[in-house]
Protein backbone atom coordinates (compact mmCIF):
# COMPACT_ATOMS: atom_id res chain seq x y z
CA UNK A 1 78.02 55.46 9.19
CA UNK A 2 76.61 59.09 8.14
CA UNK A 3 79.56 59.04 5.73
CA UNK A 4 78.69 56.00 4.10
CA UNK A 5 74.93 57.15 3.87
CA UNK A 6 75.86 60.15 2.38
CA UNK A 7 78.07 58.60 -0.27
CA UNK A 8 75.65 56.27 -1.33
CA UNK A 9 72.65 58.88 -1.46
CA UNK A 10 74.84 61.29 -3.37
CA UNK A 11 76.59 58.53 -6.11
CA UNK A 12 72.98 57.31 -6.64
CA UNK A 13 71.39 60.69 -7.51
CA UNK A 14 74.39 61.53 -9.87
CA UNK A 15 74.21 58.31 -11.72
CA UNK A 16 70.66 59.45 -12.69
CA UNK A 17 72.01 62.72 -14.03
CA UNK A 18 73.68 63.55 -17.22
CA UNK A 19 77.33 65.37 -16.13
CA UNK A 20 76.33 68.65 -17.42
CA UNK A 21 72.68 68.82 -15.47
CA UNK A 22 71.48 69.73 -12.34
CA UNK A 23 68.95 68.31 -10.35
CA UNK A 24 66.06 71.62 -9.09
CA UNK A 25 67.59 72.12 -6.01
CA UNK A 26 71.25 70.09 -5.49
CA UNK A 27 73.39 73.41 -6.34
CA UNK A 28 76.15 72.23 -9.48
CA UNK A 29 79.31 73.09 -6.74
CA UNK A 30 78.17 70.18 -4.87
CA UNK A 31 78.05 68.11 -8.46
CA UNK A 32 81.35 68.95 -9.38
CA UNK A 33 82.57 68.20 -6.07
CA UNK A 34 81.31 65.11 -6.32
CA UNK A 35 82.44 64.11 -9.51
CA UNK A 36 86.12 65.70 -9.01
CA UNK A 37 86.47 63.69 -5.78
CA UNK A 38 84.23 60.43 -6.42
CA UNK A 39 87.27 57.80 -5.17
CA UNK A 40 86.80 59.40 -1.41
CA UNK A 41 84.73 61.97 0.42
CA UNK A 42 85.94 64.48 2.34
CA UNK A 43 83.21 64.79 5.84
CA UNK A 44 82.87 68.88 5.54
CA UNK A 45 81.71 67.94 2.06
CA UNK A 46 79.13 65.95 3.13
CA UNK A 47 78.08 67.79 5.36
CA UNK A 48 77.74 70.76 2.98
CA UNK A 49 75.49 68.78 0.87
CA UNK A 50 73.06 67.67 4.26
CA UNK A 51 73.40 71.26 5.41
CA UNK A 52 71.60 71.76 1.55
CA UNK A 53 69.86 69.03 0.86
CA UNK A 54 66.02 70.17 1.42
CA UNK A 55 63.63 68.33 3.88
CA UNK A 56 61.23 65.77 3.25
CA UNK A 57 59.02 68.31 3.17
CA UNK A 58 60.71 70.31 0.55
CA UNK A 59 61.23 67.41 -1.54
CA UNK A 60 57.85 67.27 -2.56
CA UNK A 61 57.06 68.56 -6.31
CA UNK A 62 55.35 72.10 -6.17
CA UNK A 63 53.34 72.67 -9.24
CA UNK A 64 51.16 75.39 -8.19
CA UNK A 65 52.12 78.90 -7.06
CA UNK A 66 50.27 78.42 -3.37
CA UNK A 67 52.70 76.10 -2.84
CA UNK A 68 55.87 78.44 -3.16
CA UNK A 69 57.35 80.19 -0.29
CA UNK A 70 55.85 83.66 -1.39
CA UNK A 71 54.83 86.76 0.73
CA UNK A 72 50.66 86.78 0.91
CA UNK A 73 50.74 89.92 -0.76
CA UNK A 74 52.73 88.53 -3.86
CA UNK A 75 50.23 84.97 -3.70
CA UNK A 76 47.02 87.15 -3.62
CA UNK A 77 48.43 89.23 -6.79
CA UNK A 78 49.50 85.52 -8.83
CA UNK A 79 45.42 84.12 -7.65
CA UNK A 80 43.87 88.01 -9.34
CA UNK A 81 45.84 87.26 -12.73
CA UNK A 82 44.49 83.61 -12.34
CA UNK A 83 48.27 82.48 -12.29
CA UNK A 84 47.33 79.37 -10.76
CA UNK A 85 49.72 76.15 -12.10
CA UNK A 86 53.93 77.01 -12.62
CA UNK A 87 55.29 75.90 -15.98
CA UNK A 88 58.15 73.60 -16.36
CA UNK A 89 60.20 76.48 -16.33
CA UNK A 90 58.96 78.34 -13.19
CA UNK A 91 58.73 75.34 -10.93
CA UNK A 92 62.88 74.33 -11.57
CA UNK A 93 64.27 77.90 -11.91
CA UNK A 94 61.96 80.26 -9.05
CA UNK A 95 62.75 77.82 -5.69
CA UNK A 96 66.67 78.28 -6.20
CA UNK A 97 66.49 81.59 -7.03
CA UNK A 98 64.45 82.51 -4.09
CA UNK A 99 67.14 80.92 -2.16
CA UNK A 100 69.20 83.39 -3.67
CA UNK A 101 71.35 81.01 -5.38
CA UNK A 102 72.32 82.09 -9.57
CA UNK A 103 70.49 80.78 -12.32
CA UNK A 104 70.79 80.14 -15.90
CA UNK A 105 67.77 79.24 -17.38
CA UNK A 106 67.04 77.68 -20.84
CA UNK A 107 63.43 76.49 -22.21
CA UNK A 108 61.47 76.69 -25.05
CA UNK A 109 59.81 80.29 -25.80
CA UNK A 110 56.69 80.79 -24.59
CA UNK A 111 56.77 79.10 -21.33
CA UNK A 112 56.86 81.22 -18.84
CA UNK A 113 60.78 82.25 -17.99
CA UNK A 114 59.28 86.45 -17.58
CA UNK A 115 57.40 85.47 -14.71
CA UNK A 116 60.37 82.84 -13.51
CA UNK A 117 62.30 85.81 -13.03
CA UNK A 118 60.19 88.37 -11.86
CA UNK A 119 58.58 86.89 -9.11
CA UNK A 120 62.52 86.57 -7.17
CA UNK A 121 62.58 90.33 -7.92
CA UNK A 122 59.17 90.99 -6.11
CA UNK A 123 60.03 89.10 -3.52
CA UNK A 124 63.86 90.70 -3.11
CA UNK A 125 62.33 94.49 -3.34
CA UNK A 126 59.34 93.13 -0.46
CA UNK A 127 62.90 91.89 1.66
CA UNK A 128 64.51 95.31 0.71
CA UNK A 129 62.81 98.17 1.22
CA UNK A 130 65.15 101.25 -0.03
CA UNK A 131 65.49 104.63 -1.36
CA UNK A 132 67.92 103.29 -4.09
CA UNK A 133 67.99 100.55 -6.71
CA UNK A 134 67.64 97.05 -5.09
CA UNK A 135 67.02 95.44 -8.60
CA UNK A 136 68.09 95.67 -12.36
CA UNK A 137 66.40 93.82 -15.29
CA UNK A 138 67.96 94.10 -18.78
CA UNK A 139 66.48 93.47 -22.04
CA UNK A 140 67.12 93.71 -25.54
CA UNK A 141 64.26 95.61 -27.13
CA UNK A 142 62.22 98.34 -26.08
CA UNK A 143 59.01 95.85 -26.30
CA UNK A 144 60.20 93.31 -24.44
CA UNK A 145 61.19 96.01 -22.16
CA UNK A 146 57.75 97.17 -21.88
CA UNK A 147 56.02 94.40 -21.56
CA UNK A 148 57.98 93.35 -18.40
CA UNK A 149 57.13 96.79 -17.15
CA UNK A 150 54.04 95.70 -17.63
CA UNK A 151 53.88 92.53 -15.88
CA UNK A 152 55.50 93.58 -13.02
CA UNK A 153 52.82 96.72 -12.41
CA UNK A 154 50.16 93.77 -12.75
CA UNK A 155 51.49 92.06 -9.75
CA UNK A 156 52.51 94.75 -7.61
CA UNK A 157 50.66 95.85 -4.51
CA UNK A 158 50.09 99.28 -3.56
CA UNK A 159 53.04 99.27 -1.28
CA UNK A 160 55.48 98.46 -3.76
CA UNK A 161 57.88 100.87 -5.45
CA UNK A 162 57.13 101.78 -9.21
CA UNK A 163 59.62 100.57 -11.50
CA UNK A 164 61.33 102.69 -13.56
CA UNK A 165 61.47 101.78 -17.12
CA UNK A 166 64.67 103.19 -19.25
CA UNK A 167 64.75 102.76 -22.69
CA UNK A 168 65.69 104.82 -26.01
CA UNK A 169 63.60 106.10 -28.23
CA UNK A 170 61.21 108.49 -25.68
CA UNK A 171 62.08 111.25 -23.90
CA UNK A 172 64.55 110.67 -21.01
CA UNK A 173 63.54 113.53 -18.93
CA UNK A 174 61.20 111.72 -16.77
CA UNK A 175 63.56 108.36 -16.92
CA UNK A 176 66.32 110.42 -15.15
CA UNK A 177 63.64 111.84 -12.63
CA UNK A 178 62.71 108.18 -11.48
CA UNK A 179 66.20 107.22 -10.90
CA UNK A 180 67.22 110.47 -9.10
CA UNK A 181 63.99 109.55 -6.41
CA UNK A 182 65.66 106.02 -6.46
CA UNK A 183 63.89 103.48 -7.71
CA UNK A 184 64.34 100.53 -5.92
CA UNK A 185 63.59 98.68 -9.58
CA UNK A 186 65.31 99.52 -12.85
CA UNK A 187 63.59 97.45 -16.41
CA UNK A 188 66.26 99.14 -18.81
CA UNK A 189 68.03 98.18 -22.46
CA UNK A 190 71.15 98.29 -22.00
CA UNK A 191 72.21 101.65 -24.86
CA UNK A 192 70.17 104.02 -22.83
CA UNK A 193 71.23 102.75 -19.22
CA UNK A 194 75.03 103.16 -20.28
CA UNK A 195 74.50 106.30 -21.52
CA UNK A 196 72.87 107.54 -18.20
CA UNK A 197 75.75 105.84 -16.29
CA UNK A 198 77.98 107.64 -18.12
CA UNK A 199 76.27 110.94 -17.39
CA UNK A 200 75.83 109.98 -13.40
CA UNK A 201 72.43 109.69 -13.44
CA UNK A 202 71.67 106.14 -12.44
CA UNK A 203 73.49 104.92 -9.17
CA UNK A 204 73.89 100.93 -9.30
CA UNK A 205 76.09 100.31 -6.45
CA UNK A 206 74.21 98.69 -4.25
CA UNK A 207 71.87 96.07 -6.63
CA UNK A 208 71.36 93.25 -4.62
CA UNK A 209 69.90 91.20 -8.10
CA UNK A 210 70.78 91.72 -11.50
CA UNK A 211 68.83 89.89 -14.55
CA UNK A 212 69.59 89.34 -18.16
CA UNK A 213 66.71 88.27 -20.41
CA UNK A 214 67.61 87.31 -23.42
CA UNK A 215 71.41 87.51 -22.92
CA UNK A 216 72.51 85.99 -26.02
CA UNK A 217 70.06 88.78 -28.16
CA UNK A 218 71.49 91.51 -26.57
CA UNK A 219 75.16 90.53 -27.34
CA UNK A 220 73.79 89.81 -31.49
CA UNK A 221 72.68 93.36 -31.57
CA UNK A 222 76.19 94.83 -30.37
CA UNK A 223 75.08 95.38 -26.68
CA UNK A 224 78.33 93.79 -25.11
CA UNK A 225 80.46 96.85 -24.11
CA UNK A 226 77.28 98.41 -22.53
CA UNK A 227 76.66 95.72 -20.72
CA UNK A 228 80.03 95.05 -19.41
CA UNK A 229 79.90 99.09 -18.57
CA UNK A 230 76.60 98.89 -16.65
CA UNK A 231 78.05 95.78 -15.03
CA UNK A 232 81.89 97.37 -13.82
CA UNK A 233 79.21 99.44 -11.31
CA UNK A 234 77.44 97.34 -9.72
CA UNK A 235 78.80 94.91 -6.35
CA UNK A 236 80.58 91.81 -7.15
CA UNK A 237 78.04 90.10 -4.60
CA UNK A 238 75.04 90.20 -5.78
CA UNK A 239 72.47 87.30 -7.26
CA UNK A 240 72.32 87.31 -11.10
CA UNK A 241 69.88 85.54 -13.31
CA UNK A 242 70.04 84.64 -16.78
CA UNK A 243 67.12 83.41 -18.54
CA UNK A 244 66.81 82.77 -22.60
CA UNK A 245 65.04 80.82 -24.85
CA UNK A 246 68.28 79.75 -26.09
CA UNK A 247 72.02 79.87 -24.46
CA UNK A 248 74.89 80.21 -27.08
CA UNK A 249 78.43 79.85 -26.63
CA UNK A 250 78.61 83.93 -27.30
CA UNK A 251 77.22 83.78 -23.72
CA UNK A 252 79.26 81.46 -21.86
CA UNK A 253 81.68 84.30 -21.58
CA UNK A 254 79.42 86.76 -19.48
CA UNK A 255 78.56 84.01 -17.62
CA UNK A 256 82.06 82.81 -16.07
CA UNK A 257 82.77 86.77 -15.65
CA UNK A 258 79.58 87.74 -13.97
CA UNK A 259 77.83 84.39 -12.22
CA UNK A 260 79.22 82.80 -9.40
CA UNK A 261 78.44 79.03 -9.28
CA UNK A 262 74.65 79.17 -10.69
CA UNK A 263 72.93 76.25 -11.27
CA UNK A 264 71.48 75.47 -14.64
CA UNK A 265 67.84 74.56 -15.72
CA UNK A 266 67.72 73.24 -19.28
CA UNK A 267 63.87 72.00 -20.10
CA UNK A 268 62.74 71.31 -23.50
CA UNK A 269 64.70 71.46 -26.62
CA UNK A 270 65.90 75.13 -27.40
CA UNK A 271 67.51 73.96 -30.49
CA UNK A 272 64.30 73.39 -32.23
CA UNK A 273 60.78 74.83 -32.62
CA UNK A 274 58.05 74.00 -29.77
CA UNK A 275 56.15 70.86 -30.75
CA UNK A 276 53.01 72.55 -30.89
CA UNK A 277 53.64 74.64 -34.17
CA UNK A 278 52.85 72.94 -37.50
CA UNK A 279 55.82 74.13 -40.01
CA UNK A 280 55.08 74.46 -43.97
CA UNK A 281 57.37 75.54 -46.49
CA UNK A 282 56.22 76.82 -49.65
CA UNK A 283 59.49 77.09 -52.50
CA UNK A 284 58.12 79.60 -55.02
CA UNK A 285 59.37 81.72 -57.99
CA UNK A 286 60.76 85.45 -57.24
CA UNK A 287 57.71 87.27 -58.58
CA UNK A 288 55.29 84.81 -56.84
CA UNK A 289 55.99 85.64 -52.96
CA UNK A 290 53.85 88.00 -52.96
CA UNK A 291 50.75 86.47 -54.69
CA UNK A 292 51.37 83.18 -52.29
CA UNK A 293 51.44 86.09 -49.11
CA UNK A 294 47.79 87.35 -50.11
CA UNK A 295 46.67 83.61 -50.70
CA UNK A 296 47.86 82.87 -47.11
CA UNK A 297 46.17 85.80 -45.66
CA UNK A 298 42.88 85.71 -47.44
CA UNK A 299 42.79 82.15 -45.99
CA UNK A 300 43.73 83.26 -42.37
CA UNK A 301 40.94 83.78 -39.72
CA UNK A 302 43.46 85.04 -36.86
CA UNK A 303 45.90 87.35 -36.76
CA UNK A 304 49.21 86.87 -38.80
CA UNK A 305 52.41 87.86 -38.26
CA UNK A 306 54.67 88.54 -40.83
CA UNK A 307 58.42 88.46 -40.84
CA UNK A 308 61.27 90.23 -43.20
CA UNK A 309 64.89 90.65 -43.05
CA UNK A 310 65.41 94.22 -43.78
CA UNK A 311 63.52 97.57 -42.78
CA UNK A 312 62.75 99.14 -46.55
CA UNK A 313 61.31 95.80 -47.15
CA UNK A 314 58.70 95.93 -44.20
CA UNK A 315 57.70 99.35 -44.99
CA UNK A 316 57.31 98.26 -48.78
CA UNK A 317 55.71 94.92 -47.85
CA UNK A 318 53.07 96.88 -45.37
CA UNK A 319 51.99 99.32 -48.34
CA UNK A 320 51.23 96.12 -50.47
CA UNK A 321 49.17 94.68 -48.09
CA UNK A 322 47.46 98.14 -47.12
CA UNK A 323 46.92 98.42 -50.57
CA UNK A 324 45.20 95.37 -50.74
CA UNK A 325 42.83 95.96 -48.47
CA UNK A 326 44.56 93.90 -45.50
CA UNK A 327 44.24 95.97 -41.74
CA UNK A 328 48.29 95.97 -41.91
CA UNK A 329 50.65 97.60 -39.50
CA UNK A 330 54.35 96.98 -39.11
CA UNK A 331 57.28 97.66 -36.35
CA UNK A 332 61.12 98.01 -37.26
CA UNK A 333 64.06 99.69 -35.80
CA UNK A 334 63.21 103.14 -37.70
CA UNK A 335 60.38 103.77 -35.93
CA UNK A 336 59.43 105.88 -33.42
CA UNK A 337 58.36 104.78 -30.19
CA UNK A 338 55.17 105.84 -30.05
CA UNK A 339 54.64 104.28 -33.65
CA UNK A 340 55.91 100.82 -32.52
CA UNK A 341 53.22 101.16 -29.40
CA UNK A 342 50.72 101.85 -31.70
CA UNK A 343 51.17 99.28 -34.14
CA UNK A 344 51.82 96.95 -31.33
CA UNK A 345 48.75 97.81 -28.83
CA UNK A 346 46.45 97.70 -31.93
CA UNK A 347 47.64 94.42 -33.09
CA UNK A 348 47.12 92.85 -29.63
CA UNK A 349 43.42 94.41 -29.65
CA UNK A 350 42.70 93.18 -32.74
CA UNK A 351 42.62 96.50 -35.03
CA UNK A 352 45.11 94.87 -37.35
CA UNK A 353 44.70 91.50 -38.53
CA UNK A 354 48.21 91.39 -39.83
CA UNK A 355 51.79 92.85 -37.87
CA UNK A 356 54.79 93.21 -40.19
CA UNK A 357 57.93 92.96 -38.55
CA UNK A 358 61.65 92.79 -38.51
CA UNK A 359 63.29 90.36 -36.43
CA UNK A 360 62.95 92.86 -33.48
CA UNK A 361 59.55 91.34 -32.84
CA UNK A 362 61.04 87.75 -33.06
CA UNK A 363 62.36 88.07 -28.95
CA UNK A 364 59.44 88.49 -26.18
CA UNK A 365 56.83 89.44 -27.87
CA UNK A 366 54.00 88.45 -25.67
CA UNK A 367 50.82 88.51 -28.12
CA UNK A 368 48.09 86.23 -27.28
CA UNK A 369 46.60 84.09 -29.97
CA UNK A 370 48.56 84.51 -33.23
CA UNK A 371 47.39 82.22 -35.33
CA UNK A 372 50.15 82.36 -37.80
CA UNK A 373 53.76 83.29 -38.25
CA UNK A 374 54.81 83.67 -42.41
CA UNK A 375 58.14 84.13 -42.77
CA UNK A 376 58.18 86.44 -45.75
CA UNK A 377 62.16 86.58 -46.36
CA UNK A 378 64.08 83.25 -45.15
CA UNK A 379 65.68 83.79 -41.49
CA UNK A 380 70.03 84.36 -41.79
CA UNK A 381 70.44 81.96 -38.95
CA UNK A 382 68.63 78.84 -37.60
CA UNK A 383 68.66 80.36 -34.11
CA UNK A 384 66.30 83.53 -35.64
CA UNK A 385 64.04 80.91 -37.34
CA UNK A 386 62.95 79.55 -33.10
CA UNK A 387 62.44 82.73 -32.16
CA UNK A 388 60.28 83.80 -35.16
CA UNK A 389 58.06 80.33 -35.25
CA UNK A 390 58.06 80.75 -31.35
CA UNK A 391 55.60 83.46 -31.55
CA UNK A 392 52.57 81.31 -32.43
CA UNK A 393 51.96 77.73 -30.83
CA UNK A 394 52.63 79.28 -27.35
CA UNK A 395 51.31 77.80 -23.77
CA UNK A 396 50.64 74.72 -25.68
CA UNK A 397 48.01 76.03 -28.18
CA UNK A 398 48.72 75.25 -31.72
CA UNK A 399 49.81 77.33 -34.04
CA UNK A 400 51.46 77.42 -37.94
CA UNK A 401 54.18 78.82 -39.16
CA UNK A 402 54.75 79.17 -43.32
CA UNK A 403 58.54 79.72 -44.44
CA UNK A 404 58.57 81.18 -48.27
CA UNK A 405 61.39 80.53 -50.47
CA UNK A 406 62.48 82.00 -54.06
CA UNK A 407 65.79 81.40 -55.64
CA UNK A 408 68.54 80.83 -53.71
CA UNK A 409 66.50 81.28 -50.32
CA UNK A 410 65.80 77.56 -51.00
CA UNK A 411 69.02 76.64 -50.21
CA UNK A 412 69.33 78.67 -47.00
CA UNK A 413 66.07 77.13 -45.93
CA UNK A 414 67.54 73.57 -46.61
CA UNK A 415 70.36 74.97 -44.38
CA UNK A 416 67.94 75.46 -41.59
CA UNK A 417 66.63 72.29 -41.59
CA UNK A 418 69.51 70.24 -41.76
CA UNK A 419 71.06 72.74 -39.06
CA UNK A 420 67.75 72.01 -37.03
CA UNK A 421 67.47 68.34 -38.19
CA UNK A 422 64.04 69.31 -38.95
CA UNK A 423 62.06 68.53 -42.47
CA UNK A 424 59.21 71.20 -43.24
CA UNK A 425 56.19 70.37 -45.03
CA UNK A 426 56.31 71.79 -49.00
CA UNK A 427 53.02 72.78 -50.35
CA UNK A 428 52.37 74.08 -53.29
CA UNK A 429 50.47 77.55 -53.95
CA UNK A 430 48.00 78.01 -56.46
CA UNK A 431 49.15 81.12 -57.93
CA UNK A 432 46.28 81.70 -60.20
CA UNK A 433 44.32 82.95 -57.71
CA UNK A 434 45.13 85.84 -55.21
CA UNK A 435 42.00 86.43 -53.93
CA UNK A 436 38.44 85.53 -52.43
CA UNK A 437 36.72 85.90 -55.86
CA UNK A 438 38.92 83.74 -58.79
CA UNK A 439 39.60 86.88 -60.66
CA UNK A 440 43.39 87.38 -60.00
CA UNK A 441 44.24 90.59 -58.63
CA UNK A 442 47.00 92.47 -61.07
CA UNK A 443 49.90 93.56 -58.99
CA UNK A 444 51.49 96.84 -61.35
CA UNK A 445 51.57 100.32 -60.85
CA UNK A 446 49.15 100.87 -64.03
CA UNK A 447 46.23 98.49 -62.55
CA UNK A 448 45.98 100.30 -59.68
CA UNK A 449 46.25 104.15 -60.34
CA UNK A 450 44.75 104.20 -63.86
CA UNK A 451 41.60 103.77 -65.47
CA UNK A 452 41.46 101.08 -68.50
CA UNK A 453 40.78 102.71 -71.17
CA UNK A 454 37.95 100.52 -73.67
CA UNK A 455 40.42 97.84 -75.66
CA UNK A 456 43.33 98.92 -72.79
CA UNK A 457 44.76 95.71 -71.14
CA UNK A 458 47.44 96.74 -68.02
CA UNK A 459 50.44 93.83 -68.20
């Protein structure tokens, strides 16, 4: 009779399921096991999936952090940041990982997967307390890397360990200090954790939870043999979470090498940009980018921010703008740390209306209200286009996003868009004026360092 019940419940729940999707909390073993043996069910695996299967009480939708099984500590630091209601995201992916179960986890960017993560960590170091490193959160970029660092010192208590927060481009002397006194919590990129590794000065052997944010980034820029080296260290059993705005076959790899049975949350489409951001394409002549850039920014209220392909043409675009008068700062792979913070911190404050980047801002950068994303040079990939649109139009505010074209960028754009199934909308710019007055502003060398003599025109 329990058989029967069982077989019933379980064939009726997977007939409501797509093959390749699992439900929040039926683990995908059970959904395999299910599928692979639907002619006749074995009693042990039944029983597995009662043993499982969450009460009534359980069953019930939680869509507010209160109701989560969280230490009082952690739920009085989520109620002082005024995290109050989870996001799609947070309410599939944080209950199975708190039951210590692997996840991958897929949404749309913007929606909350820093905090889906971090709040299993909190809760793991609260369960652990240690002299050595309980937990280990890698990250592409040194931002992203930051601003993690960030949100977990936001919801710590005074009790809990500091993290410590490895990354290249600052001085490493007080990174290898933190891990020497064990920190129970490493936020690292992966280039300067393998390089400590390799010098013995990070011990990883007994992580109990391992995270990858933004796994398939990390293996675009090159960071595959580091993090296969930083992985060889740690314990085979351990938890691991993945979370991304997007999951690429590049990944599937690392996952079947490193993940042991996880079960997958998939919300929103991650193939295309977030509903909430209103594209525009604007397919202009070579010498007119720039002119249709100042139009767009003299138009602008908020804060813009811009996006090119290659570092010489950031720094070159950012002189333009400065040039013009625009509060302009930009971040790219060249520089320093502490310039990168400070264009960064005074963007986010306001000091600089406009942030010229490289694609290394395109991946977690948390900035509140940008207005507008302009994609100065045309993205290589579709997958870069999401991630640069994604930075405006986040947490369900609108936002815009501008794409400009010359010469044979149009055709990579019209590549996008079919590769998207997407059509932008194509405005035109009026090019005959560049300003807020209707003189046009002369873009040469000669208008701007030399005085017209009387009769002198500059061309």
């Amino acid at each position: 009779m329990v058989l029967r019940f069982c077989y019933g419940l379980l064939v009726t729940r997977w007939s409501l399921l797509r093959p390749d999707s699992s439900p929040p909390f039926l683990p995908a073993v059970y959904l395999r096991e299910i599928q692979n043996q639907m002619g006749g069910f074995a009693l042990d695996a039944c029983q597995s999936v009662r043993d499982n299967c969450p009460s009534r009480k359980k069953q019930i939708r939680m869509t507010t952090f209160s109701e989560l099984p969280l230490s009082s500590a952690l739920q009085r630091r989520l109620a002082a940041a005024r995290f109050i209601n989870l996001t799609p995201i947070q309410e599939r992916a944080i209950p199975p990982a708190l039951e210590g179960r692997d996840v991958i986890g897929t949404a749309d960017t913007g929606t909350g997967k820093t905090l889906a993560f971090l709040i299993p960590v909190i809760e793991t170091l609260n369960q652990e307390p240690a002299r050595h490193t309980v937990a280990l959160v890698l990250l592409p970029t040194r931002e992203l890397a930051m601003q993690v660092h960030e949100q977990y010192e936001q919801l710590r208590t005074k009790a809990m360990p500091r993290a410590a927060l490895i990354i290249g481009g600052v001085s490493e002397k007080a990174q290898i200090q933190s891990l020497r006194a064990g920190s129970e919590l490493v936020i690292a990129t992966p280039g300067r954790l393998q390089d400590l590794v390799n010098r013995n000065f990070a011990d990883l052997r007994q992580v109990k939870l391992l995270v990858l944010d933004e796994a398939d980034r990390m293996l675009d820029m090159g960071f595959l043999p580091a993090i296969r080296r930083i992985l060889s260290t740690l314990p085979s059993r351990r938890q691991t979470l993945c979370f991304s705005a997007t999951m690429e076959q590049s990944v599937a790899g690392l996952i079947n090498d490193y993940m042991q049975d996880p079960v997958r949350v998939a919300l929103g489409s991650v193939l295309k940009p977030a509903g909430t951001v209103q594209l525009r394409a604007y397919e202009v002549r070579p010498g007119e980018k720039l002119d249709v850039l100042r139009q767009l920014l003299y138009a602008e209220k908020g804060q813009t921010l811009v996006f090119t392909r290659t570092k010489r043409g950031t720094e070159r675009l950012t002189k333009e703008l400065v040039r013009d008068g625009f509060a302009a700062a930009m971040i790219h792979g060249d520089r320093s740390q502490s310039q990168r913070n400070g264009a960064l911190s005074g963007f986010q404050e306001g000091r600089f209306q406009v942030l010229v980047a490289t694609d290394i801002a395109s991946r977690g950068l948390h900035v509140d209200d940008v207005a507008h994303v302009i994609n100065y040079d045309v993205p290589k990939i579709a997958e870069d286009f999401i991630h640069r649109v994604g930075r405006t139009g986040r947490a369900g505010v609108r936002g815009r996003a501008s794409t400009l074209a010359a010469g044979a960028e149009v055709l990579e754009l019209r590549q996008i868009e079919r590769t998207l199934k997407l059509k932008m909308e194509r405005l035109q710019a009026e090019t005959t004026t560049a300003g807020p007055s209707t003189q046009m502003i002369q873009n040469t060398l000669a208008s701007r360092t030399l005085t017209a003599l009387p009769g002198e025109v500059f061309v």
